[in-house]
Protein backbone atom coordinates (compact mmCIF):
# COMPACT_ATOMS: atom_id res chain seq x y z
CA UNK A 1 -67.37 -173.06 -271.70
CA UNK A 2 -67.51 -171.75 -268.46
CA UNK A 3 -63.55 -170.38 -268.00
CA UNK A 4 -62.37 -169.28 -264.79
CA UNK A 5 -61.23 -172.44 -263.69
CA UNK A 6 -59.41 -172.88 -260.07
CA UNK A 7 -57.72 -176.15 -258.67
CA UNK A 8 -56.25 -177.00 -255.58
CA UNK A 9 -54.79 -179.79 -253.65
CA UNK A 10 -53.78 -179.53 -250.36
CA UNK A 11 -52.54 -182.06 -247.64
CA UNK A 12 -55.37 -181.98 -245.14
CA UNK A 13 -54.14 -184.83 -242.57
CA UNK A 14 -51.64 -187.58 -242.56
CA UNK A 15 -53.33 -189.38 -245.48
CA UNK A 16 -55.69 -186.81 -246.53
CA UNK A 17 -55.77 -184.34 -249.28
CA UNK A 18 -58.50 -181.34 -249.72
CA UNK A 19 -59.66 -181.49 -253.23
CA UNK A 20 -61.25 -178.37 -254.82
CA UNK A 21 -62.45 -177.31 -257.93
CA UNK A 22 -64.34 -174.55 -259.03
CA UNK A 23 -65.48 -172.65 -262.12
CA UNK A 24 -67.42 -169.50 -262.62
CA UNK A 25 -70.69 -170.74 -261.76
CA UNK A 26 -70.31 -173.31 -259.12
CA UNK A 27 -67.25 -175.67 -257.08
CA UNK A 28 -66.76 -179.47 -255.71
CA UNK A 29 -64.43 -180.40 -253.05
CA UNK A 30 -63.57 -183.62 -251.36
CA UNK A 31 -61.79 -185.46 -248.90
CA UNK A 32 -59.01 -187.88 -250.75
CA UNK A 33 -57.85 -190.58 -249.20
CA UNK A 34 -54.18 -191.72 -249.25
CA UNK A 35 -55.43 -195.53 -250.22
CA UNK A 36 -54.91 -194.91 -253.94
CA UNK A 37 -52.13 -192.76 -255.48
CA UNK A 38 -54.53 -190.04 -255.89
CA UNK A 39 -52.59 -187.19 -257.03
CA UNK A 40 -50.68 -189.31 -259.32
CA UNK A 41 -53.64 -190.61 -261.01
CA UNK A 42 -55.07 -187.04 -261.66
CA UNK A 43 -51.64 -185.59 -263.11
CA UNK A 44 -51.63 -188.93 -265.47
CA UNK A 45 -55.16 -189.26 -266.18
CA UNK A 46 -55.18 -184.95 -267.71
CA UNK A 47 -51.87 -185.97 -269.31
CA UNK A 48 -53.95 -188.67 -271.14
CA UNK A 49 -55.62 -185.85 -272.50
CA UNK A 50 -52.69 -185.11 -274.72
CA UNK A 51 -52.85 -188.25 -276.30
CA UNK A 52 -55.09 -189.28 -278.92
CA UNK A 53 -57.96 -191.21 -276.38
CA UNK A 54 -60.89 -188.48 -275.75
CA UNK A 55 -61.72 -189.96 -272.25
CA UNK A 56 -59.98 -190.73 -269.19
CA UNK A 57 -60.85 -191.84 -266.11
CA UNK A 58 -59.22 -192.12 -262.63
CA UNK A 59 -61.09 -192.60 -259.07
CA UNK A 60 -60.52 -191.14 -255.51
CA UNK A 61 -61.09 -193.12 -252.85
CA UNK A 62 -62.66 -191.30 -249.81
CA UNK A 63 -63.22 -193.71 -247.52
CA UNK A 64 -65.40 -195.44 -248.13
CA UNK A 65 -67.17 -193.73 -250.75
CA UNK A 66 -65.51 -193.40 -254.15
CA UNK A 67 -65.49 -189.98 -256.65
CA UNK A 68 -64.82 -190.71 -260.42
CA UNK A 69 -63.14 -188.29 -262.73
CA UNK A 70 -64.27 -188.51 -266.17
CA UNK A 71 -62.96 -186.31 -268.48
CA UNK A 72 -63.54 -186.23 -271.98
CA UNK A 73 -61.69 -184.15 -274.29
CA UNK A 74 -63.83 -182.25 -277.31
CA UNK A 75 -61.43 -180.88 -279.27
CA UNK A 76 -59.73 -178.03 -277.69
CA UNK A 77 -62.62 -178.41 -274.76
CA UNK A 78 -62.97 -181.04 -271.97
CA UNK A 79 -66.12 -182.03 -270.46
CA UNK A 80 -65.67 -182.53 -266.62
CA UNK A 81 -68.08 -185.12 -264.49
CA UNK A 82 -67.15 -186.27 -260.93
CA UNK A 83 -69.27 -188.55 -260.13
CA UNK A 84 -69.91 -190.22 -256.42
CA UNK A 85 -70.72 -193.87 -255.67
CA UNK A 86 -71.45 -195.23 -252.41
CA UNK A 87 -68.51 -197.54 -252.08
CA UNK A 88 -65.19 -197.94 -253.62
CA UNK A 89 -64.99 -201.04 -253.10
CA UNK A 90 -68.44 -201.91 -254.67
CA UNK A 91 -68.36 -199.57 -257.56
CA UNK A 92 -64.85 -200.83 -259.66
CA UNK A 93 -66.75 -201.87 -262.62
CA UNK A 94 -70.01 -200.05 -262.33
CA UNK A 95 -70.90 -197.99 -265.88
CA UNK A 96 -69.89 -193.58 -264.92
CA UNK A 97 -73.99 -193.34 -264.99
CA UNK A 98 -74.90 -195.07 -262.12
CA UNK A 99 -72.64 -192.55 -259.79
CA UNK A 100 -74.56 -189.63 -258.78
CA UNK A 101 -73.78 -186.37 -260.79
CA UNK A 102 -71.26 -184.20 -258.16
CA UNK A 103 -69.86 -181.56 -260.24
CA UNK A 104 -69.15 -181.10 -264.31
CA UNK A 105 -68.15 -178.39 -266.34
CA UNK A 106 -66.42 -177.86 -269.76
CA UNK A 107 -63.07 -175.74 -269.91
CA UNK A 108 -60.37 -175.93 -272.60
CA UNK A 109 -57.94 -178.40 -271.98
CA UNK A 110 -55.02 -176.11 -271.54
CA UNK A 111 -56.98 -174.57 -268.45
CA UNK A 112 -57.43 -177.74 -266.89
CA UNK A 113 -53.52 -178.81 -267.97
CA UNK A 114 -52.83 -175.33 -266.04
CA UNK A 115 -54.76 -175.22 -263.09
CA UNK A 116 -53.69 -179.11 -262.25
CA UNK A 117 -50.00 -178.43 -262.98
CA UNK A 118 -49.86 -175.11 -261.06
CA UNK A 119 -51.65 -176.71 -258.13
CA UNK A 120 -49.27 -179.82 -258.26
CA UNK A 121 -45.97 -177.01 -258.14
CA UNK A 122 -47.29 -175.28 -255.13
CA UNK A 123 -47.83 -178.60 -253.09
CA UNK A 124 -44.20 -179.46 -253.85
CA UNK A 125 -42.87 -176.37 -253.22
CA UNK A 126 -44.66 -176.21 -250.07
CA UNK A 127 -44.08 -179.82 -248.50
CA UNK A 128 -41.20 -180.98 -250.67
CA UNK A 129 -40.71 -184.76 -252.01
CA UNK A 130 -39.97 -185.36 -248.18
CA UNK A 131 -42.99 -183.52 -246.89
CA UNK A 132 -45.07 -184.96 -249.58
CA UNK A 133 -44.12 -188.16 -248.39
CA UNK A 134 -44.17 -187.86 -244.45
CA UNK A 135 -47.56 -186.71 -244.74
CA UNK A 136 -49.31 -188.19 -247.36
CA UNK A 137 -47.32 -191.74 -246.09
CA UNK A 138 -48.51 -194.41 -249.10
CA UNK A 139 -46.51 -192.82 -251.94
CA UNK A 140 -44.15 -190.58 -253.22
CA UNK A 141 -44.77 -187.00 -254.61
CA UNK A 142 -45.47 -187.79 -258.32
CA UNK A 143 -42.68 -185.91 -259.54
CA UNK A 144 -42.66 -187.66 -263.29
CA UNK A 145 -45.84 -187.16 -263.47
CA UNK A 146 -46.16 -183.80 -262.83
CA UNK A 147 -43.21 -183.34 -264.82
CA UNK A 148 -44.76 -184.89 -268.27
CA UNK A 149 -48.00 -183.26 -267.99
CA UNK A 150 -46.25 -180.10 -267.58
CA UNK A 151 -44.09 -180.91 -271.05
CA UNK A 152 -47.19 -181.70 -272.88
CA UNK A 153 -49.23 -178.56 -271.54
CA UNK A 154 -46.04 -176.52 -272.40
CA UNK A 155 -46.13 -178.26 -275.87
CA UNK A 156 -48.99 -178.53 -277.38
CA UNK A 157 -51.53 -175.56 -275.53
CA UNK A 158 -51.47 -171.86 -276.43
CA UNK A 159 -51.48 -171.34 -272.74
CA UNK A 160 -51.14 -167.42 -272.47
CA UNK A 161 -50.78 -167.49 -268.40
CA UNK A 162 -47.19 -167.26 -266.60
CA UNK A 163 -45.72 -170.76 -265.83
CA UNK A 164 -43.22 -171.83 -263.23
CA UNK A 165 -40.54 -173.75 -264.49
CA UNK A 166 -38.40 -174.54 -261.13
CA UNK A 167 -39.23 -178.04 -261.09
CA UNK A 168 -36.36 -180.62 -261.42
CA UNK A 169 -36.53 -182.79 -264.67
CA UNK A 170 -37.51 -185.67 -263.69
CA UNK A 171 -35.85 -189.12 -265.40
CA UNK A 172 -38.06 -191.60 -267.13
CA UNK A 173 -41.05 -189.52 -268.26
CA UNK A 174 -43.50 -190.28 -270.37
CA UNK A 175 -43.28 -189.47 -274.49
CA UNK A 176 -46.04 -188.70 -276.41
């Protein structure tokens, strides 16, 4: 493991989102488009984590190329790949291998479950579900799913670091 993870995800644009993350020995960042939920499909796609499938994956589109997310869990661990194609549109169905290796790294799943629910509280602090929306335009501030990855983090890791706990419950989330 590499530790010293950082995330963040910040609204870049109306309809974009900066990207970044970074371990001890190297970072990735991208340019998200607002043509897929994007932000909800990270928050549910770690939250899968909790559950008993080892891999999940969940695409950004960046216009027109496409980065894949797949992360599969190792016991307490995670393996991290991004992986680039060419073209979202053109890549759906193609196997994680033929995308070009962007970025991997293997943390423990409750630093990943941090880092992404930490970065998800200080966009909605800063823009608000109002904000969110105005800027981002497509779709809502994923509040639920935010909200259930935070349960499960808050559940089921031995997460040592200081968590915020201002955010609203959210009806309707997800059981595990």
């Amino acid at each position: 493991m590499t530790g010293d993870l950082q995330f963040t995800w910040e609204l870049s644009g109306s309809g974009w989102a900066t990207c970044c993350i970074a371990d001890s020995s190297s970072e990735h960042k991208h340019f998200v488009s607002y043509c897929t939920d994007a932000l909800a499909d990270l928050l549910h796609g770690v939250a899968g984590l909790y559950r008993t499938t080892s891999t999940q994956r969940f695409s950004f589109d960046l216009e027109p190329d496409e980065v894949r997310w797949v992360l599969c869990g190792q016991g307490p661990n995670v393996d991290i790949a991004i992986r680039r194609f060419p073209d979202m549109s053109a890549s759906f169905d193609a196997p994680d291998e033929e995308g070009s290796l962007s970025w991997s790294s293997t943390q423990s799943r409750s630093a990943l479950g941090h880092a992404v629910v930490e970065a998800a509280q200080v966009l909605l602090r800063r823009h608000g579900e109002d904000g969110y929306k105005a800027k981002w335009a497509r779709y809502p501030f994923p509040a639920a799913a935010l909200q259930d990855l935070r349960r499960f983090h808050l559940r089921d890791d031995d997460c040592q670091l200081e968590h915020d706990l201002t955010l609203p419950e959210v009806p309707g989330g997800l059981d595990v």
